[in-house]
Protein backbone atom coordinates (compact mmCIF):
# COMPACT_ATOMS: atom_id res chain seq x y z
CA UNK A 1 -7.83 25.37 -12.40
CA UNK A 2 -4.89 23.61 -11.06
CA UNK A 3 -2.33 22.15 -13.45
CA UNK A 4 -1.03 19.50 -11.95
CA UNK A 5 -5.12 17.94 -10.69
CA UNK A 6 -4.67 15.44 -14.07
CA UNK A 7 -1.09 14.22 -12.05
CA UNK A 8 -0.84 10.62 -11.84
CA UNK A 9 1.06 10.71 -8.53
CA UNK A 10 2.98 13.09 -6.21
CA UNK A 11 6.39 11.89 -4.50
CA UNK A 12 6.19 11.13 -0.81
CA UNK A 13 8.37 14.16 -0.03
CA UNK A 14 5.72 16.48 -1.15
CA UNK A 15 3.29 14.75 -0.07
CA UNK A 16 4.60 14.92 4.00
CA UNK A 17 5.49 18.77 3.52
CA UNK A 18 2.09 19.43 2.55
CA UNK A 19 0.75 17.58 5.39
CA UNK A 20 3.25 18.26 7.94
CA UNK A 21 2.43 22.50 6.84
CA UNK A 22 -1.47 22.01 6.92
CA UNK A 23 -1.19 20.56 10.31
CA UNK A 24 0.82 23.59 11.86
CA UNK A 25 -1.54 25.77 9.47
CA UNK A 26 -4.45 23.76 11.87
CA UNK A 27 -2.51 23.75 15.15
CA UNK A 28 -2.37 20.22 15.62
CA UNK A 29 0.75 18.25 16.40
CA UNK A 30 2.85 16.13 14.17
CA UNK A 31 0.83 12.81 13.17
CA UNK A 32 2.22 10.25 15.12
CA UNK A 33 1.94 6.42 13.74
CA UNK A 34 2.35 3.27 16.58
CA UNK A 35 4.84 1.11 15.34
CA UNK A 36 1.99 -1.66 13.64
CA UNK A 37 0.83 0.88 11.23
CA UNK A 38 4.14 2.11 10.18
CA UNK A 39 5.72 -1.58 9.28
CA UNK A 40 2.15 -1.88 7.29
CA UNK A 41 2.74 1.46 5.59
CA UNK A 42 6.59 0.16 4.56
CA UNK A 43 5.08 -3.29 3.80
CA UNK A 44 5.79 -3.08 0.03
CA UNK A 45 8.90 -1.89 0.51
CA UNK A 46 10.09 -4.71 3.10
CA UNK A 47 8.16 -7.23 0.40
CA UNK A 48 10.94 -5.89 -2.31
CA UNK A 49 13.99 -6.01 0.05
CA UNK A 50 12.66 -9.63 0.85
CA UNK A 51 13.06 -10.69 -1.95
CA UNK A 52 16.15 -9.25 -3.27
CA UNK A 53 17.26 -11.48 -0.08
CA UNK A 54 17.63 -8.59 2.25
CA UNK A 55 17.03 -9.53 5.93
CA UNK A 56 14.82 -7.88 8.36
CA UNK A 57 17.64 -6.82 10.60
CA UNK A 58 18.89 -4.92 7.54
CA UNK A 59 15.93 -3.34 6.93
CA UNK A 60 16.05 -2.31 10.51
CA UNK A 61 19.20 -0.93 10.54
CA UNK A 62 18.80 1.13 6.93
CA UNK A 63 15.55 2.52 8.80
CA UNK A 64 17.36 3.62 12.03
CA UNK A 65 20.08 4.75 10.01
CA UNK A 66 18.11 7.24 8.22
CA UNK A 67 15.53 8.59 10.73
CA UNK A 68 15.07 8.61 14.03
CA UNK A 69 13.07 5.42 14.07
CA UNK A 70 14.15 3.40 16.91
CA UNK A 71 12.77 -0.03 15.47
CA UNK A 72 14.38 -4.00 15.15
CA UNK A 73 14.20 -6.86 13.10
CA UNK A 74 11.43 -8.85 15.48
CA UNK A 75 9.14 -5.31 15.17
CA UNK A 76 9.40 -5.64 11.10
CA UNK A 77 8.32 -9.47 11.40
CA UNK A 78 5.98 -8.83 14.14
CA UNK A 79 4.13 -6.11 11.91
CA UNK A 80 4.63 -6.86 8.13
CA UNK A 81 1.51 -6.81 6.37
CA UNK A 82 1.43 -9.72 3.64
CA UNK A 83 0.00 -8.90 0.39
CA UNK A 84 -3.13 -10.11 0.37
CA UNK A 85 -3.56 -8.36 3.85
CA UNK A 86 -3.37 -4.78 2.19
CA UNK A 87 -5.73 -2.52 0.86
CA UNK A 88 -4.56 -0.63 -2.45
CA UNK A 89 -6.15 1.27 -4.78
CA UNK A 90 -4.20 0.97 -7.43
């Protein structure tokens, strides 16, 4: 039996190696996300920053700084899903 299956929660890290590894182990490509689904995915995350009065363009530019995510400040608005527009199952 596995050890960690009563886990409450594995960090993103692990959780993109594991998928980035089963997809080579398949022979698919890396999982590619258009730009609509990725500001929803960072959507809590742009929610904080809001409101520890961070701007959008900052966001932006701490995103391009740290991948190669070409995205701006009009793309985050564009895109942000508001709370009650996401599905969570916590």
């Amino acid at each position: 039996m596995d050890t960690n299956s009563a886990h409450n929660g594995y960090p993103l890290e692990d959780a993109i190696r594991a998928q980035k590894a089963l997809r080579e182990l398949a022979g698919l490509a890396p999982e590619t996300f258009p730009v609509e689904t990725f500001v929803g995915m960072i959507s809590d995350e742009i929610e904080t920053l809001r409101a520890q009065g961070r701007t959008d363009d900052e966001i932006a530019r701490t995103i391009r700084a740290n991948s190669n995510i070409h995205i701006g400040a009009a793309e985050i608005a564009a895109n942000y899903a508001p709370p009650e527009s996401r599905h969570r199952a916590d």
